[in-house]
N, C-alpha and C. Protein backbone atom coordinates (compact mmCIF):
# COMPACT_ATOMS: atom_id res chain seq x y z
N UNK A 1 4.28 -0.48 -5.25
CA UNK A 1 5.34 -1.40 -4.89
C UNK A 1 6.13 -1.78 -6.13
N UNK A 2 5.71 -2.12 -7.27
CA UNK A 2 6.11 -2.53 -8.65
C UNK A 2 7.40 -1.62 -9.06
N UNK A 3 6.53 -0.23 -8.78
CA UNK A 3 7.44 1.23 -9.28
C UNK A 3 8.50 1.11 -8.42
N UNK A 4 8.61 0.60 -6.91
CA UNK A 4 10.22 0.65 -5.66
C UNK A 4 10.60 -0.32 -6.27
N UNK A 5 10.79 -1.69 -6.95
CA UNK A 5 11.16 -2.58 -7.36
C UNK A 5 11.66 -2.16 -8.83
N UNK A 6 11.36 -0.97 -9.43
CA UNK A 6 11.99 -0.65 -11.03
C UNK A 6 10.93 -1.79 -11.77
N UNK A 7 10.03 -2.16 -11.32
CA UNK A 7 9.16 -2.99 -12.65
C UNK A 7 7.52 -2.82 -12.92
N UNK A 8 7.69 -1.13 -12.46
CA UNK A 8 6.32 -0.83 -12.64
C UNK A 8 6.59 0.55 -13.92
N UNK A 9 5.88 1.05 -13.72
CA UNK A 9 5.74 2.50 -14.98
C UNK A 9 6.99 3.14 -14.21
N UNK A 10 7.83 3.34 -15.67
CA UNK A 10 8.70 4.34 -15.68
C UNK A 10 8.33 5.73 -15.35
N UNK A 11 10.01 6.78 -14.88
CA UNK A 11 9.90 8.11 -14.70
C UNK A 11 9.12 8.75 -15.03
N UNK A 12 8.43 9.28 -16.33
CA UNK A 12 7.63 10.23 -16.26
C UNK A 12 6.25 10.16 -15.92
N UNK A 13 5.62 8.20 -15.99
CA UNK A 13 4.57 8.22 -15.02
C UNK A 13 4.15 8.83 -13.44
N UNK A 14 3.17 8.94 -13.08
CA UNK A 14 3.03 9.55 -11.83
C UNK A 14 2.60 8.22 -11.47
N UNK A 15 3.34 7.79 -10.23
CA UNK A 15 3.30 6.64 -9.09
C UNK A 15 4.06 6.57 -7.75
N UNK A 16 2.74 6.57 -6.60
CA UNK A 16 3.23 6.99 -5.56
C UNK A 16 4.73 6.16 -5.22
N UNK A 17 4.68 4.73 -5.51
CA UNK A 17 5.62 4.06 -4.88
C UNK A 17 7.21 4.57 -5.79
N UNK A 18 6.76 4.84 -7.26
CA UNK A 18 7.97 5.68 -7.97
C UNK A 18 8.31 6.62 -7.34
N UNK A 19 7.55 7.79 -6.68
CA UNK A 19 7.87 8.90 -6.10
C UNK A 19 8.81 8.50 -4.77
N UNK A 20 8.83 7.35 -4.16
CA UNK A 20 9.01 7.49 -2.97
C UNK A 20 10.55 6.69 -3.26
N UNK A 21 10.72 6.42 -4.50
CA UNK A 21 11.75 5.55 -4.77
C UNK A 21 12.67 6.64 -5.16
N UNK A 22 12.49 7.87 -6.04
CA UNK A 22 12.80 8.85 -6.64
C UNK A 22 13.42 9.83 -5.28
N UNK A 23 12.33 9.93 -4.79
CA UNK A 23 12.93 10.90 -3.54
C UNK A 23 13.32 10.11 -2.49
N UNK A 24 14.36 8.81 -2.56
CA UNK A 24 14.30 8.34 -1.11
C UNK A 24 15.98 8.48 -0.69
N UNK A 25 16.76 9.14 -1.45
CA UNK A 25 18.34 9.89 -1.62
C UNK A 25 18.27 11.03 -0.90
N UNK A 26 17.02 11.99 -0.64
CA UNK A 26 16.97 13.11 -0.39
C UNK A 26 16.13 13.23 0.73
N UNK A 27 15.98 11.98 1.67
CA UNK A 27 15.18 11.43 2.53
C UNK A 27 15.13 13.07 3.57
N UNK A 28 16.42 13.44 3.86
CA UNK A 28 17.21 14.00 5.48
C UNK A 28 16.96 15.63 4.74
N UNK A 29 16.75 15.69 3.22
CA UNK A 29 16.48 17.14 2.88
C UNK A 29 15.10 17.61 3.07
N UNK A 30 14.54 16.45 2.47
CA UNK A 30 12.99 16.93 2.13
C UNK A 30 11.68 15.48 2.73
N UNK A 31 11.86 15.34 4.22
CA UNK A 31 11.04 13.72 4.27
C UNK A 31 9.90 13.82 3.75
N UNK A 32 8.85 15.06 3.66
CA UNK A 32 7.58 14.81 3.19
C UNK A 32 7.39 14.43 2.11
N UNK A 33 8.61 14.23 1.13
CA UNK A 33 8.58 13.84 -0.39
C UNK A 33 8.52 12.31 -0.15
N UNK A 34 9.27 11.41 0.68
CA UNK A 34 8.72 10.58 0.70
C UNK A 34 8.08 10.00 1.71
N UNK A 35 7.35 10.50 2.94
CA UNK A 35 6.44 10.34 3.47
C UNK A 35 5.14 10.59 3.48
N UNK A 36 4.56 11.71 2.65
CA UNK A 36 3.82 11.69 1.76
C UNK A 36 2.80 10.36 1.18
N UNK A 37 3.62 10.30 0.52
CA UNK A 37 3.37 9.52 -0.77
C UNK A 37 3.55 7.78 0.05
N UNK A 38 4.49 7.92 0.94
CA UNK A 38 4.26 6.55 1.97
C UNK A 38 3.69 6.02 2.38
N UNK A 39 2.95 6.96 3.22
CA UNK A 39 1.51 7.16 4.11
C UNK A 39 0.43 7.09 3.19
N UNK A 40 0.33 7.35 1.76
CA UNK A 40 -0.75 7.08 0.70
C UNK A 40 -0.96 5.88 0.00
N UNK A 41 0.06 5.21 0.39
CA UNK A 41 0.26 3.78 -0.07
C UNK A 41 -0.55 2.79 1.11
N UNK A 42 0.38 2.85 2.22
CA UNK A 42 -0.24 2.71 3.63
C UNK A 42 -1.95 2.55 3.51
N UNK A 43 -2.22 4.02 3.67
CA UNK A 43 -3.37 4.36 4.09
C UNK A 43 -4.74 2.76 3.15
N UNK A 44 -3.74 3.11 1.55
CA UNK A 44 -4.85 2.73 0.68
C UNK A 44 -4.61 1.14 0.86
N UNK A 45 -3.65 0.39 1.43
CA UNK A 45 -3.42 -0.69 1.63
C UNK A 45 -4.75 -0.90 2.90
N UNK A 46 -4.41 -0.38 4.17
CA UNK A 46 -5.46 -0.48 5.13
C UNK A 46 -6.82 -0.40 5.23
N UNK A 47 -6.81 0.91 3.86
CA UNK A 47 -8.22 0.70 3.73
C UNK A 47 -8.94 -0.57 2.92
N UNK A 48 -8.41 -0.93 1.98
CA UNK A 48 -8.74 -1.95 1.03
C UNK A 48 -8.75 -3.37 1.92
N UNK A 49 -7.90 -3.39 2.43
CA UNK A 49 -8.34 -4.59 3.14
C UNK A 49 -9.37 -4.66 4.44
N UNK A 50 -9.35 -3.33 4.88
CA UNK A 50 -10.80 -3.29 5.83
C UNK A 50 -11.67 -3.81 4.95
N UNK A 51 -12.11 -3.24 3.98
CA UNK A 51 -13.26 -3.55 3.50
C UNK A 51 -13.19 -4.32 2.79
N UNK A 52 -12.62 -5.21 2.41
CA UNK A 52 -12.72 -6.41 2.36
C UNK A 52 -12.82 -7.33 2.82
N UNK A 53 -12.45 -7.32 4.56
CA UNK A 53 -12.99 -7.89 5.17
C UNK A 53 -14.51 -7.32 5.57
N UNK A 54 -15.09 -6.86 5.46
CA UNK A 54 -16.48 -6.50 6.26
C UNK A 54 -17.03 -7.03 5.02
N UNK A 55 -16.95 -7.10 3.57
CA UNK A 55 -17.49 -7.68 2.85
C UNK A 55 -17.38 -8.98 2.87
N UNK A 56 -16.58 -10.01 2.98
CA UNK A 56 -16.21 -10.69 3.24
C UNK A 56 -17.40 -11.62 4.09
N UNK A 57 -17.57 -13.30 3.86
CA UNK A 57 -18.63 -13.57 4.62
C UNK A 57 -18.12 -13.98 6.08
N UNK A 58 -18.42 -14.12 6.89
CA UNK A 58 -18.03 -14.47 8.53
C UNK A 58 -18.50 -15.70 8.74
N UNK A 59 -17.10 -16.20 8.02
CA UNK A 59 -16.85 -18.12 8.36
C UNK A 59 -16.06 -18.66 9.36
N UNK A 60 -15.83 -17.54 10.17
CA UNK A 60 -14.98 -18.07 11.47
C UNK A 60 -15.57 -18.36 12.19
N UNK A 61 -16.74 -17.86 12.77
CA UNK A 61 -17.66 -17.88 13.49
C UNK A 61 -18.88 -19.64 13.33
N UNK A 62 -18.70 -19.75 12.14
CA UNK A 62 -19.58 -21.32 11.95
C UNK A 62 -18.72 -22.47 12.42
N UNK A 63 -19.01 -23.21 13.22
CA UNK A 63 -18.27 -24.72 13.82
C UNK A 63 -19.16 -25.50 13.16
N UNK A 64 -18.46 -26.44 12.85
CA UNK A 64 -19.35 -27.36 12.36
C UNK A 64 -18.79 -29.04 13.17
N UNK A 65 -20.20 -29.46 13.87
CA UNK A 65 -20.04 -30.15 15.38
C UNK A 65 -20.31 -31.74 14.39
N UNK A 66 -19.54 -32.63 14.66
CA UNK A 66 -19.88 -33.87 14.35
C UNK A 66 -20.64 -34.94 15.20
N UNK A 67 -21.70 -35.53 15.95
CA UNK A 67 -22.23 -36.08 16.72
C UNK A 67 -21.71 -37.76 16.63
């Protein structure tokens, strides 16, 4: 995300969200250049927060009853 915003690692770094910023002019020539690299962002977003929730302790589930 840093790299689509211009405030992550410059051009010659390799970064998916740079790539997708780089190729997103040439969307209608080539989409897998930036769908690709879209869907890898995606993916690693969804996964990281799955599991963070399953790690995560299960405090929704406790009520705490006042008598």
């Amino acid at each position: 995300m840093a790299g689509f915003l211009q405030i992550g690692p410059q051009p010659p770094a390799a970064d998916w969200a740079l790539m997708v910023r780089e190729n997103a002019s040439g969307i209608l020539l080539n989409p897998w250049a930036v769908l690709a690299p879209s869907a890898a962002i995606a993916l690693l977003a969804v996964t990281v927060n799955l599991v963070t929730l399953s790690l995560a302790p299960d405090t929704a589930t406790k009520a705490v009853t006042r008598s």
